[in-house]
C-alpha atoms as a PDB file:
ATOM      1  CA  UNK A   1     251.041 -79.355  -5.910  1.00  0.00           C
ATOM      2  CA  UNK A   2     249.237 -81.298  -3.717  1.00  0.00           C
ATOM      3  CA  UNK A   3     250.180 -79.706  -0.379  1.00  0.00           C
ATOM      4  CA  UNK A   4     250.142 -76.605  -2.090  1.00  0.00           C
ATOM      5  CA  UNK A   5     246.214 -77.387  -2.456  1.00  0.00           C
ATOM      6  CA  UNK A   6     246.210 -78.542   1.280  1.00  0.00           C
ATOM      7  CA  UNK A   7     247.324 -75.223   2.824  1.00  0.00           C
ATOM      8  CA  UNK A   8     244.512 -72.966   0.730  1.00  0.00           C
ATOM      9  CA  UNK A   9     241.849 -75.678   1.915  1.00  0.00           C
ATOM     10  CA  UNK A  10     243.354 -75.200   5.232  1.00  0.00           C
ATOM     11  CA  UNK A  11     243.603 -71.478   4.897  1.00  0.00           C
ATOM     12  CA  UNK A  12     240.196 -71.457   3.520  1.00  0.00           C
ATOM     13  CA  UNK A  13     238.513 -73.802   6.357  1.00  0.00           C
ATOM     14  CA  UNK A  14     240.233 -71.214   9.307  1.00  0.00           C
ATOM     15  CA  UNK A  15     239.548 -67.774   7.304  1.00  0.00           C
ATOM     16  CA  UNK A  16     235.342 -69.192   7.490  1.00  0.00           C
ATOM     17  CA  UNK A  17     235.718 -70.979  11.318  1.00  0.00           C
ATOM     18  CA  UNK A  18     238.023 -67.352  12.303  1.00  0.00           C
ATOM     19  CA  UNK A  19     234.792 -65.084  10.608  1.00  0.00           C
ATOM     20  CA  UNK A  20     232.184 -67.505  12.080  1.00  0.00           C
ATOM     21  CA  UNK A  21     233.635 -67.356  15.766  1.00  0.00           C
ATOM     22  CA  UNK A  22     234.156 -63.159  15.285  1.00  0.00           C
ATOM     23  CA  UNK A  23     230.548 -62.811  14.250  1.00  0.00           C
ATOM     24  CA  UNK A  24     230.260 -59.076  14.578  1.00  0.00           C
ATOM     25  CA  UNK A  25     232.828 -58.274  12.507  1.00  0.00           C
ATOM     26  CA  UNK A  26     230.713 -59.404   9.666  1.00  0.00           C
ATOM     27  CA  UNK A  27     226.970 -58.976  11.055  1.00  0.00           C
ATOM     28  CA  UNK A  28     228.025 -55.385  12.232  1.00  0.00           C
ATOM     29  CA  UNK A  29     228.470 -53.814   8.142  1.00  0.00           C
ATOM     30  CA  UNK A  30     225.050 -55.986   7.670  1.00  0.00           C
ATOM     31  CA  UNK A  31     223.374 -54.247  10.431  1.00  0.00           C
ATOM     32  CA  UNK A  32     224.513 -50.631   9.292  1.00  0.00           C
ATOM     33  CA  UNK A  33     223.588 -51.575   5.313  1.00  0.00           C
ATOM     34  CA  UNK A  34     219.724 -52.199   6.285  1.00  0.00           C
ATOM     35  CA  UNK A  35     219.508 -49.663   9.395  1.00  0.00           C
ATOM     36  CA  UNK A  36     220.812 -46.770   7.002  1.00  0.00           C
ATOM     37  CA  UNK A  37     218.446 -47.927   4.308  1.00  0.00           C
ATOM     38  CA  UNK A  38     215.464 -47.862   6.405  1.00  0.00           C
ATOM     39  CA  UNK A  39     216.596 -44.495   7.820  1.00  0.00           C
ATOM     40  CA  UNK A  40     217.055 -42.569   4.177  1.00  0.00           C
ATOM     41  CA  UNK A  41     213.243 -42.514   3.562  1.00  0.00           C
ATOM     42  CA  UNK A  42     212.602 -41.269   7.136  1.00  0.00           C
ATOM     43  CA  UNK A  43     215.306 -38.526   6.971  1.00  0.00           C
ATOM     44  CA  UNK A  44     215.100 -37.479   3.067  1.00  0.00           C
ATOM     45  CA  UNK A  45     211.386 -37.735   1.841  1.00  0.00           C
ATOM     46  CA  UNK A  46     208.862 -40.774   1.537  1.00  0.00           C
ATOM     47  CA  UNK A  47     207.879 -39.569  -2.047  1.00  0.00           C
ATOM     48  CA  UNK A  48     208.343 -42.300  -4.219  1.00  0.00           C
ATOM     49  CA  UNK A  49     209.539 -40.746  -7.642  1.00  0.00           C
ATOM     50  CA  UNK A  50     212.139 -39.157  -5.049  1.00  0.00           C
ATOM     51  CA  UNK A  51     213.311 -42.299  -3.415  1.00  0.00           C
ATOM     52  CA  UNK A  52     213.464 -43.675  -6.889  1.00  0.00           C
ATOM     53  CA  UNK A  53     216.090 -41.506  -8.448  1.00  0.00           C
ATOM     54  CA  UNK A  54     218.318 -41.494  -5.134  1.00  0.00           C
ATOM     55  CA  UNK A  55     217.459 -45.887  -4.684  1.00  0.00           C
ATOM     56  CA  UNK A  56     220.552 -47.147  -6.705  1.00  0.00           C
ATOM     57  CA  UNK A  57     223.272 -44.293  -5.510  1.00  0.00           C
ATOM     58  CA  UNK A  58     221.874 -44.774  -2.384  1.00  0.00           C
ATOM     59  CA  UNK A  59     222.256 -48.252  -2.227  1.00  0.00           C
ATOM     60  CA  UNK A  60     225.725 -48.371  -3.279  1.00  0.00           C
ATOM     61  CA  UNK A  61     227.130 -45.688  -1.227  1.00  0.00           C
ATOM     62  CA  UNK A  62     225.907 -47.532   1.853  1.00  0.00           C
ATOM     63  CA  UNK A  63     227.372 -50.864   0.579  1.00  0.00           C
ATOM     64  CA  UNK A  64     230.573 -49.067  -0.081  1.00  0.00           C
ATOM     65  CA  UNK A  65     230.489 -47.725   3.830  1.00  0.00           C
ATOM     66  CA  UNK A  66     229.256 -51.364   5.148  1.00  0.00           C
ATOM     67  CA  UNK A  67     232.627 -53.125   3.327  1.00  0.00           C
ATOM     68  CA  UNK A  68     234.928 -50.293   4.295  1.00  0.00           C
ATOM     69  CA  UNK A  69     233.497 -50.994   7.949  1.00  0.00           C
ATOM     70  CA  UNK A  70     234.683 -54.499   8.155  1.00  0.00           C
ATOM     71  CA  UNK A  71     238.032 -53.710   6.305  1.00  0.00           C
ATOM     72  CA  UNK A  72     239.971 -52.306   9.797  1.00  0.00           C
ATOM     73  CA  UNK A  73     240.411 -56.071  11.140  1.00  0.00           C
ATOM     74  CA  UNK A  74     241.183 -58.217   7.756  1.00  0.00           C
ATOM     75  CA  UNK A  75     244.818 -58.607   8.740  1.00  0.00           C
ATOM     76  CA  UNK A  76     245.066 -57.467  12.302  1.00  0.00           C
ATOM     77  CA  UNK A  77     244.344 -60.297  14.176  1.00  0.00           C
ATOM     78  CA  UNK A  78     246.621 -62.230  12.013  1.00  0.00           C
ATOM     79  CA  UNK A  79     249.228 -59.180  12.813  1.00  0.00           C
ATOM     80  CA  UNK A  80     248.805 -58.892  16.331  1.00  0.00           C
ATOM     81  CA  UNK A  81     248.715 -63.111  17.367  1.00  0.00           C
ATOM     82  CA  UNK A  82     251.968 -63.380  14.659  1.00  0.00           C
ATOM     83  CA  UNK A  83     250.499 -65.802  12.188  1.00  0.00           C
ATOM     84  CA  UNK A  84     251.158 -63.406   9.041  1.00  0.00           C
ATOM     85  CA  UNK A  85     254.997 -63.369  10.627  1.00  0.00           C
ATOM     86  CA  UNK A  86     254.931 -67.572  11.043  1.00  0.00           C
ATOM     87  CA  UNK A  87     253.348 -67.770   6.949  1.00  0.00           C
ATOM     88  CA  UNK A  88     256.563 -65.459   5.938  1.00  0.00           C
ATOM     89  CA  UNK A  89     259.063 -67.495   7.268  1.00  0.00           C
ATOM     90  CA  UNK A  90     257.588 -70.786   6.657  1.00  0.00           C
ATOM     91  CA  UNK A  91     258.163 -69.636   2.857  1.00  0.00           C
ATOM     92  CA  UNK A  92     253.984 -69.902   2.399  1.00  0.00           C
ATOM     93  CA  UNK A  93     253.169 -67.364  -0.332  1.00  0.00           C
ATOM     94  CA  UNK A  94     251.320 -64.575   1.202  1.00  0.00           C
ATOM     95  CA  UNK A  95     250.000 -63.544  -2.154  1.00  0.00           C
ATOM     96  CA  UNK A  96     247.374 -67.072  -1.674  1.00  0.00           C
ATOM     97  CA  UNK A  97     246.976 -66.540   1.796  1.00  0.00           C
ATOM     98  CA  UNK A  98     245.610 -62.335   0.937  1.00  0.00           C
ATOM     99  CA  UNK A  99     243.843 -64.342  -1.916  1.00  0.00           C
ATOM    100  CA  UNK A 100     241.879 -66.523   0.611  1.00  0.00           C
ATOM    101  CA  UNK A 101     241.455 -63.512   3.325  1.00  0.00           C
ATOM    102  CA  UNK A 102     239.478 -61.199   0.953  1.00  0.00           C
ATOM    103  CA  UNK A 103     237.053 -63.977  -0.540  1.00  0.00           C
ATOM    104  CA  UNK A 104     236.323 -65.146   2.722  1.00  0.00           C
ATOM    105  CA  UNK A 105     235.812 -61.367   3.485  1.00  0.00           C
ATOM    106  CA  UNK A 106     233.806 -61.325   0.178  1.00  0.00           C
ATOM    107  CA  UNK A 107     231.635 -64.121   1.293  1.00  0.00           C
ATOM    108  CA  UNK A 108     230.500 -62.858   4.304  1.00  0.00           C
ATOM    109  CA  UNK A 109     229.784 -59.077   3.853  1.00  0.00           C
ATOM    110  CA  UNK A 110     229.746 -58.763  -0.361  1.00  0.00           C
ATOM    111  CA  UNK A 111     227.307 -62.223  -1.098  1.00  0.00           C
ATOM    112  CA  UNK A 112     224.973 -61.051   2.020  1.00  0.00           C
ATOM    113  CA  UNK A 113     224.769 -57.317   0.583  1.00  0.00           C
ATOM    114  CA  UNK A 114     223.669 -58.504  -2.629  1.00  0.00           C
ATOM    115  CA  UNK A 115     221.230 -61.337  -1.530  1.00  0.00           C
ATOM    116  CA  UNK A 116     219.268 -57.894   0.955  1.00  0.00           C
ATOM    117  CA  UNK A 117     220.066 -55.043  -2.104  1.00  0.00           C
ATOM    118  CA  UNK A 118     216.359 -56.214  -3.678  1.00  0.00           C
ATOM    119  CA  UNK A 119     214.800 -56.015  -0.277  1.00  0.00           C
ATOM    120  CA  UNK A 120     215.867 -52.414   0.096  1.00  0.00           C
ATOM    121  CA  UNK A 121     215.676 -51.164  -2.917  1.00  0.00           C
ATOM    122  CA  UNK A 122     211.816 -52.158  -2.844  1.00  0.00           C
ATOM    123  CA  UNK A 123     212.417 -50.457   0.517  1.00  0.00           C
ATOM    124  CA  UNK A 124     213.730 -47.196  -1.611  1.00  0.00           C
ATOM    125  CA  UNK A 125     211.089 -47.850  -4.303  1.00  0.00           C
ATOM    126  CA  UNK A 126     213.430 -48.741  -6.660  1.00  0.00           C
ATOM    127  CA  UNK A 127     211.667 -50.129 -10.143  1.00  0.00           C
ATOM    128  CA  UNK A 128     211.781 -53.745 -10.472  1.00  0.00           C
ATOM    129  CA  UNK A 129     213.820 -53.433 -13.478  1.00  0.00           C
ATOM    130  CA  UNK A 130     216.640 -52.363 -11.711  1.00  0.00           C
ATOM    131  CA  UNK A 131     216.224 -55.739  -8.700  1.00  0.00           C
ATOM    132  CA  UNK A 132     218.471 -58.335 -11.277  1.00  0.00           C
ATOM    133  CA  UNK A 133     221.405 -55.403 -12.251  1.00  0.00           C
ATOM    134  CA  UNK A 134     221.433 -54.140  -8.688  1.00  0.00           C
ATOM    135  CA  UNK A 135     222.197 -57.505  -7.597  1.00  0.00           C
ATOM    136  CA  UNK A 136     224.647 -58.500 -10.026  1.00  0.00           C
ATOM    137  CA  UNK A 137     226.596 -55.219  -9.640  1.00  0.00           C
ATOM    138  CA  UNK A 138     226.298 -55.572  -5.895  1.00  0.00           C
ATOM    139  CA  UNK A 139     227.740 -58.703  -6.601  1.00  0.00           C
ATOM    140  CA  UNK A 140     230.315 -57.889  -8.480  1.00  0.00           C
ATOM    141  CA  UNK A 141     231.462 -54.963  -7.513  1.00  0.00           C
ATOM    142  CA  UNK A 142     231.608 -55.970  -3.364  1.00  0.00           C
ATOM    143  CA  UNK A 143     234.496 -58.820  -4.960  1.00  0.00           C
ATOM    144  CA  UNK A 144     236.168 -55.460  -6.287  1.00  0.00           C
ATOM    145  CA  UNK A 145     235.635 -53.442  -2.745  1.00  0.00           C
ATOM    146  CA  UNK A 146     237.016 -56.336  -0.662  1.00  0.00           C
ATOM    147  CA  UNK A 147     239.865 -56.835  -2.587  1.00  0.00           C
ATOM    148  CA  UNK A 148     241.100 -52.922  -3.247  1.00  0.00           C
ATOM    149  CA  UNK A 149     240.388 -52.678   0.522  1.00  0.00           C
ATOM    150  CA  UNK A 150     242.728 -55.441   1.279  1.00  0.00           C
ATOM    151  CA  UNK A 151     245.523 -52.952   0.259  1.00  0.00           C
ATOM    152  CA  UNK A 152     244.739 -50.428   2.567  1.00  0.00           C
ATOM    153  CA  UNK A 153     243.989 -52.749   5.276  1.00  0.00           C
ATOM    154  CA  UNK A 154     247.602 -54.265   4.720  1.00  0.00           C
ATOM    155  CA  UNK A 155     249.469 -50.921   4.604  1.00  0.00           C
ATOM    156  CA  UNK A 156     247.318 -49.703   8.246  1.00  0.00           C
ATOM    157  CA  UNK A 157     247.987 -53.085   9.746  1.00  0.00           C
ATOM    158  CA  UNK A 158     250.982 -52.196  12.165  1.00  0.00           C
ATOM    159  CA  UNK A 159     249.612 -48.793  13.098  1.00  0.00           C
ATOM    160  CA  UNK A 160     247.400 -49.009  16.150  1.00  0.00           C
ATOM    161  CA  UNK A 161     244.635 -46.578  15.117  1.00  0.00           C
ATOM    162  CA  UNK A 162     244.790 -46.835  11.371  1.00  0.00           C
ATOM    163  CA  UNK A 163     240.958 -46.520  10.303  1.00  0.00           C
ATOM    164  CA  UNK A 164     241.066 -43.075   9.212  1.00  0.00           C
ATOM    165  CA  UNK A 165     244.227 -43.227   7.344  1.00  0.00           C
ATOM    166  CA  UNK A 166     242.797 -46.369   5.392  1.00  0.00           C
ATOM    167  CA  UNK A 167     239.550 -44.731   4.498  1.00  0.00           C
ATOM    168  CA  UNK A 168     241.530 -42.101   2.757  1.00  0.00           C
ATOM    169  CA  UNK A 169     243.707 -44.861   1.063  1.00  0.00           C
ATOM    170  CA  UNK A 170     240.748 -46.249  -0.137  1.00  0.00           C
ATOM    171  CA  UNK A 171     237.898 -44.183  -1.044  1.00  0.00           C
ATOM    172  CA  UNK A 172     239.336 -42.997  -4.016  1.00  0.00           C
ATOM    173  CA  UNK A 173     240.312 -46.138  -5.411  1.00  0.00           C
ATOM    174  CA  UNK A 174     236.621 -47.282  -4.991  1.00  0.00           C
ATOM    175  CA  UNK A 175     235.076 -44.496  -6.843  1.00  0.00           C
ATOM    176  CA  UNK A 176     235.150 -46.533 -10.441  1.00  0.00           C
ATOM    177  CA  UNK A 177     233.434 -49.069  -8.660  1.00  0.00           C
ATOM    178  CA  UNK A 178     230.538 -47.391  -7.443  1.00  0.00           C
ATOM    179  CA  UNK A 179     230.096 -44.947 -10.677  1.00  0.00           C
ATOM    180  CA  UNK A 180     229.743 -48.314 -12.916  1.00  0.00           C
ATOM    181  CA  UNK A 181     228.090 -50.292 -10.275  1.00  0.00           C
ATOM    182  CA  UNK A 182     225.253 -47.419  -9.983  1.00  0.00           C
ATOM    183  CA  UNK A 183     225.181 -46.471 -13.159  1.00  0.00           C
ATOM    184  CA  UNK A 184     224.109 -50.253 -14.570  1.00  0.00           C
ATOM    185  CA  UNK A 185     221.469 -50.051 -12.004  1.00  0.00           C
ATOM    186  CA  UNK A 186     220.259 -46.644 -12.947  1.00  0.00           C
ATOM    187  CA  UNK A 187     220.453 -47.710 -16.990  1.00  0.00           C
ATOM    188  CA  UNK A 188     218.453 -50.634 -16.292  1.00  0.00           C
ATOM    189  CA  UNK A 189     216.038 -48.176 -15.006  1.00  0.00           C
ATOM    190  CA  UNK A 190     215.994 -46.366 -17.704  1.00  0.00           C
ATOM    191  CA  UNK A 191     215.544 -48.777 -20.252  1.00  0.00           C
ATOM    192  CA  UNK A 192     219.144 -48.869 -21.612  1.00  0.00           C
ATOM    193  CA  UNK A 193     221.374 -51.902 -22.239  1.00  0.00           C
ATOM    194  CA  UNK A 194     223.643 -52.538 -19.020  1.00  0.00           C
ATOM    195  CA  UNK A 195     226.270 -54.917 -20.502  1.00  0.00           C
ATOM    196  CA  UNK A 196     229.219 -52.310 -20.986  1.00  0.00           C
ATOM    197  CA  UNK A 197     228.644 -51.246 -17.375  1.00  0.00           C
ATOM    198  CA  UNK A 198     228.787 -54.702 -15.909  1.00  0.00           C
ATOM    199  CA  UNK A 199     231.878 -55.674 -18.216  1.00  0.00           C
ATOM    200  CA  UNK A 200     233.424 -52.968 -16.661  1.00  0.00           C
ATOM    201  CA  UNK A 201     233.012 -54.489 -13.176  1.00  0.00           C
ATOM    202  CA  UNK A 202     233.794 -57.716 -14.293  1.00  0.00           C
ATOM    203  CA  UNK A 203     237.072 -56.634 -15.558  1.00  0.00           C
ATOM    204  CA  UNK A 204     237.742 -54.285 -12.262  1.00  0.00           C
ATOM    205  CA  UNK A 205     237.146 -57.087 -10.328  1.00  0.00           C
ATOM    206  CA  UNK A 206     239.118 -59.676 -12.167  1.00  0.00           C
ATOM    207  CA  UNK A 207     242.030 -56.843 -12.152  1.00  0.00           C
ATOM    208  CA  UNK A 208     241.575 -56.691  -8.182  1.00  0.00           C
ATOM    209  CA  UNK A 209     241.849 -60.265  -7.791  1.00  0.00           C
ATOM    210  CA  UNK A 210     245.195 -60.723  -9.645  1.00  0.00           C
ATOM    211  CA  UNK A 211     246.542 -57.649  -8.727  1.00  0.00           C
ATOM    212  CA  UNK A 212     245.483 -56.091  -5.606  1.00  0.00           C
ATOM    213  CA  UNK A 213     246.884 -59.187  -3.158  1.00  0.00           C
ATOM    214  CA  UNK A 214     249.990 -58.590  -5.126  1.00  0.00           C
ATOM    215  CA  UNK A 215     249.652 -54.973  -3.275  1.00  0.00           C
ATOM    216  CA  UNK A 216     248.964 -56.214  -0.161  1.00  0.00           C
ATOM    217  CA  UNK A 217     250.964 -58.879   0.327  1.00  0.00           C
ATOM    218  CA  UNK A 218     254.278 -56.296  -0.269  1.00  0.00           C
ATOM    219  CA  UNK A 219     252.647 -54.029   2.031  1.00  0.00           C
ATOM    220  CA  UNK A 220     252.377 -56.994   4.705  1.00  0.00           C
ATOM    221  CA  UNK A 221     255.824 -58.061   4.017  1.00  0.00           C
ATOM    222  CA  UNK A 222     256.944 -53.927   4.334  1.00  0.00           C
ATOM    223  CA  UNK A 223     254.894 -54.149   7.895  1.00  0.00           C
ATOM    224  CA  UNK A 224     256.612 -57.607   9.018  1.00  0.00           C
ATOM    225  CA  UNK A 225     259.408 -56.169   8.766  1.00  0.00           C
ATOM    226  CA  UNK A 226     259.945 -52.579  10.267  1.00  0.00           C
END
Protein backbone atom coordinates (compact mmCIF):
# COMPACT_ATOMS: atom_id res chain seq x y z
CA UNK A 1 0.00 0.00 0.00
CA UNK A 2 2.51 2.26 0.66
CA UNK A 3 4.27 2.41 -2.73
CA UNK A 4 1.05 2.11 -4.17
CA UNK A 5 0.47 5.71 -2.50
CA UNK A 6 4.03 6.74 -3.74
CA UNK A 7 3.39 6.29 -7.49
CA UNK A 8 -0.15 8.49 -7.45
CA UNK A 9 1.89 11.24 -5.42
CA UNK A 10 4.43 10.78 -8.04
CA UNK A 11 1.93 10.64 -10.83
CA UNK A 12 0.19 13.50 -9.31
CA UNK A 13 3.46 15.81 -8.74
CA UNK A 14 4.47 15.15 -12.85
CA UNK A 15 0.69 15.40 -14.26
CA UNK A 16 0.87 19.40 -12.34
CA UNK A 17 4.96 20.06 -13.22
CA UNK A 18 3.94 18.32 -17.14
CA UNK A 19 0.61 21.04 -17.25
CA UNK A 20 2.71 23.83 -15.63
CA UNK A 21 5.72 23.52 -18.19
CA UNK A 22 2.88 23.10 -21.33
CA UNK A 23 1.15 26.26 -20.23
CA UNK A 24 -0.95 26.82 -23.29
CA UNK A 25 -2.51 23.81 -23.29
CA UNK A 26 -4.41 24.95 -20.30
CA UNK A 27 -4.35 28.95 -20.63
CA UNK A 28 -5.45 28.46 -24.36
CA UNK A 29 -9.45 26.93 -23.34
CA UNK A 30 -9.16 29.96 -20.61
CA UNK A 31 -8.45 32.45 -23.21
CA UNK A 32 -11.31 31.21 -25.65
CA UNK A 33 -13.96 30.89 -22.41
CA UNK A 34 -13.60 34.84 -21.64
CA UNK A 35 -12.83 36.07 -25.39
CA UNK A 36 -16.17 34.28 -26.57
CA UNK A 37 -17.99 35.70 -23.59
CA UNK A 38 -17.02 39.16 -24.21
CA UNK A 39 -17.78 38.66 -27.92
CA UNK A 40 -21.66 37.26 -27.43
CA UNK A 41 -22.92 40.73 -26.30
CA UNK A 42 -21.08 42.44 -29.20
CA UNK A 43 -22.35 39.95 -31.85
CA UNK A 44 -26.02 39.07 -30.38
CA UNK A 45 -27.54 42.25 -28.66
CA UNK A 46 -26.40 44.42 -25.55
CA UNK A 47 -30.08 44.38 -24.22
CA UNK A 48 -29.97 43.17 -20.91
CA UNK A 49 -33.30 41.11 -20.42
CA UNK A 50 -31.77 39.46 -23.73
CA UNK A 51 -28.36 38.66 -22.45
CA UNK A 52 -30.14 37.43 -19.40
CA UNK A 53 -32.14 34.58 -20.78
CA UNK A 54 -29.17 33.41 -23.18
CA UNK A 55 -26.30 34.14 -19.79
CA UNK A 56 -26.46 30.54 -18.31
CA UNK A 57 -26.76 28.43 -21.83
CA UNK A 58 -24.35 30.64 -22.95
CA UNK A 59 -22.02 30.15 -20.39
CA UNK A 60 -22.06 26.52 -20.44
CA UNK A 61 -21.86 25.91 -24.04
CA UNK A 62 -18.62 27.88 -24.10
CA UNK A 63 -17.25 25.94 -21.06
CA UNK A 64 -18.23 22.78 -22.78
CA UNK A 65 -16.08 24.06 -26.08
CA UNK A 66 -13.08 25.44 -23.71
CA UNK A 67 -12.72 21.60 -22.00
CA UNK A 68 -13.26 19.82 -25.29
CA UNK A 69 -10.33 22.21 -26.53
CA UNK A 70 -7.78 20.96 -24.15
CA UNK A 71 -9.01 17.27 -24.43
CA UNK A 72 -6.82 16.50 -27.97
CA UNK A 73 -3.40 16.27 -25.87
CA UNK A 74 -4.51 14.45 -22.40
CA UNK A 75 -2.80 11.24 -23.45
CA UNK A 76 -0.73 12.09 -26.45
CA UNK A 77 2.30 13.18 -25.15
CA UNK A 78 2.29 10.28 -22.87
CA UNK A 79 1.54 8.18 -26.30
CA UNK A 80 3.97 9.61 -28.46
CA UNK A 81 7.33 9.79 -25.72
CA UNK A 82 6.08 5.88 -24.65
CA UNK A 83 5.39 6.45 -21.00
CA UNK A 84 1.64 5.02 -21.21
CA UNK A 85 3.60 1.82 -22.99
CA UNK A 86 6.48 1.79 -19.90
CA UNK A 87 3.16 2.10 -17.04
CA UNK A 88 1.61 -1.14 -18.98
CA UNK A 89 4.37 -3.25 -18.68
CA UNK A 90 5.64 -2.18 -15.42
CA UNK A 91 2.14 -3.78 -14.25
CA UNK A 92 1.12 0.07 -12.88
CA UNK A 93 -2.68 0.19 -13.12
CA UNK A 94 -3.59 2.54 -15.80
CA UNK A 95 -7.05 2.88 -14.39
CA UNK A 96 -5.04 5.35 -11.32
CA UNK A 97 -2.80 6.76 -13.66
CA UNK A 98 -6.31 8.03 -16.18
CA UNK A 99 -7.60 8.79 -12.57
CA UNK A 100 -4.73 11.29 -11.88
CA UNK A 101 -4.59 12.64 -15.73
CA UNK A 102 -8.21 13.96 -15.76
CA UNK A 103 -8.13 15.70 -12.18
CA UNK A 104 -5.07 17.29 -12.98
CA UNK A 105 -6.91 18.19 -16.29
CA UNK A 106 -9.86 19.15 -13.98
CA UNK A 107 -7.72 21.40 -11.95
CA UNK A 108 -6.42 23.42 -14.44
CA UNK A 109 -9.23 24.17 -17.00
CA UNK A 110 -12.65 23.00 -14.81
CA UNK A 111 -11.57 24.94 -11.13
CA UNK A 112 -10.37 28.14 -13.35
CA UNK A 113 -13.81 28.10 -15.41
CA UNK A 114 -15.75 28.16 -12.39
CA UNK A 115 -13.66 30.67 -10.26
CA UNK A 116 -14.26 33.44 -13.98
CA UNK A 117 -18.19 31.94 -14.64
CA UNK A 118 -19.41 34.96 -12.00
CA UNK A 119 -17.25 37.45 -13.79
CA UNK A 120 -18.96 36.72 -17.07
CA UNK A 121 -22.07 36.09 -16.27
CA UNK A 122 -22.17 39.75 -14.70
CA UNK A 123 -20.53 40.24 -18.11
CA UNK A 124 -23.90 38.53 -19.73
CA UNK A 125 -26.07 40.24 -17.09
CA UNK A 126 -26.86 37.28 -15.53
CA UNK A 127 -29.02 37.88 -12.05
CA UNK A 128 -27.03 37.50 -9.04
CA UNK A 129 -29.11 34.69 -7.99
CA UNK A 130 -27.85 32.56 -10.46
CA UNK A 131 -23.56 33.66 -9.45
CA UNK A 132 -23.49 30.64 -6.41
CA UNK A 133 -25.45 27.70 -8.79
CA UNK A 134 -23.50 28.77 -11.85
CA UNK A 135 -20.45 28.18 -9.99
CA UNK A 136 -21.21 25.09 -8.33
CA UNK A 137 -22.54 23.50 -11.56
CA UNK A 138 -19.52 24.85 -13.38
CA UNK A 139 -17.85 23.11 -10.82
CA UNK A 140 -19.27 20.15 -10.94
CA UNK A 141 -20.10 19.48 -14.05
CA UNK A 142 -16.29 20.49 -15.68
CA UNK A 143 -15.18 17.13 -13.14
CA UNK A 144 -17.92 15.31 -15.38
CA UNK A 145 -16.57 16.95 -18.90
CA UNK A 146 -12.92 16.09 -18.12
CA UNK A 147 -13.52 12.78 -17.23
CA UNK A 148 -16.18 11.61 -20.20
CA UNK A 149 -13.59 13.39 -22.41
CA UNK A 150 -10.85 11.24 -21.18
CA UNK A 151 -12.61 8.39 -23.16
CA UNK A 152 -12.55 9.94 -26.31
CA UNK A 153 -9.20 11.32 -25.88
CA UNK A 154 -7.98 7.63 -25.15
CA UNK A 155 -9.75 5.98 -28.12
CA UNK A 156 -8.14 9.16 -30.71
CA UNK A 157 -4.79 8.78 -29.06
CA UNK A 158 -2.89 6.66 -31.80
CA UNK A 159 -4.54 8.41 -34.73
CA UNK A 160 -2.52 11.40 -35.84
CA UNK A 161 -5.35 13.87 -36.56
CA UNK A 162 -8.02 12.62 -34.23
CA UNK A 163 -9.79 15.99 -33.03
CA UNK A 164 -12.72 15.75 -35.14
CA UNK A 165 -13.43 12.18 -34.62
CA UNK A 166 -13.27 12.82 -30.71
CA UNK A 167 -15.61 15.75 -30.78
CA UNK A 168 -18.16 13.48 -32.28
CA UNK A 169 -17.32 10.77 -29.60
CA UNK A 170 -17.98 13.18 -27.17
CA UNK A 171 -20.50 15.75 -27.66
CA UNK A 172 -23.22 13.57 -27.19
CA UNK A 173 -22.16 12.08 -24.12
CA UNK A 174 -21.87 15.67 -22.67
CA UNK A 175 -25.30 16.75 -23.46
CA UNK A 176 -26.78 15.53 -19.79
CA UNK A 177 -24.21 17.56 -18.45
CA UNK A 178 -24.88 20.77 -19.85
CA UNK A 179 -28.94 20.38 -19.81
CA UNK A 180 -28.66 19.89 -15.79
CA UNK A 181 -25.75 22.14 -15.40
CA UNK A 182 -27.86 25.08 -17.22
CA UNK A 183 -30.88 24.28 -16.12
CA UNK A 184 -29.85 24.70 -12.09
CA UNK A 185 -28.54 27.98 -13.16
CA UNK A 186 -31.59 29.03 -15.04
CA UNK A 187 -33.99 27.62 -11.91
CA UNK A 188 -32.05 29.59 -9.57
CA UNK A 189 -33.06 32.40 -11.73
CA UNK A 190 -36.24 31.75 -11.59
CA UNK A 191 -36.80 31.32 -8.12
CA UNK A 192 -37.06 27.48 -8.04
CA UNK A 193 -35.24 25.01 -5.77
CA UNK A 194 -31.93 23.74 -7.62
CA UNK A 195 -31.08 20.68 -5.46
CA UNK A 196 -32.47 17.86 -7.87
CA UNK A 197 -30.48 19.50 -10.67
CA UNK A 198 -27.21 19.62 -8.83
CA UNK A 199 -27.76 15.95 -7.40
CA UNK A 200 -27.92 15.06 -10.76
CA UNK A 201 -24.41 16.38 -11.49
CA UNK A 202 -23.13 15.15 -8.47
CA UNK A 203 -24.10 11.70 -9.30
CA UNK A 204 -22.90 12.14 -13.20
CA UNK A 205 -19.82 13.13 -11.98
CA UNK A 206 -19.24 10.58 -9.31
CA UNK A 207 -20.39 7.94 -12.18
CA UNK A 208 -17.54 9.53 -14.49
CA UNK A 209 -14.99 9.20 -11.96
CA UNK A 210 -15.46 5.45 -11.25
CA UNK A 211 -16.38 4.58 -14.49
CA UNK A 212 -15.16 6.58 -17.29
CA UNK A 213 -11.11 5.79 -16.57
CA UNK A 214 -12.37 2.28 -16.58
CA UNK A 215 -13.24 3.32 -20.42
CA UNK A 216 -10.24 4.82 -21.09
CA UNK A 217 -7.83 2.91 -19.71
CA UNK A 218 -9.21 -0.30 -22.11
CA UNK A 219 -9.17 2.04 -24.87
CA UNK A 220 -5.36 2.93 -24.02
CA UNK A 221 -4.55 -0.62 -23.53
CA UNK A 222 -6.62 -1.39 -27.21
CA UNK A 223 -4.17 1.59 -28.65
CA UNK A 224 -0.85 0.10 -26.95
CA UNK A 225 -1.37 -2.58 -28.54
CA UNK A 226 -2.32 -2.47 -32.35
Amino acid sequence: MPSFFVFLRHCFRRELLLSFRKRSEWVNPIIFFVSIVVFVPLGISPDERLLSQLAPGMVWIIALLAVLLSLDSLFQGDYEDGSLEQILVSGQSLYWVVIVKCIVHWLMTGLPLAILSPLLGLMMSLPSEGYLPLIISVFLGSGSLSFIGGIGAALTVALKRGGVLLSLIIIPLYVPVLIFGAGSVNAAVDGYSISGQLAVLGALFSGALVLAPLASAGALRIGLNN
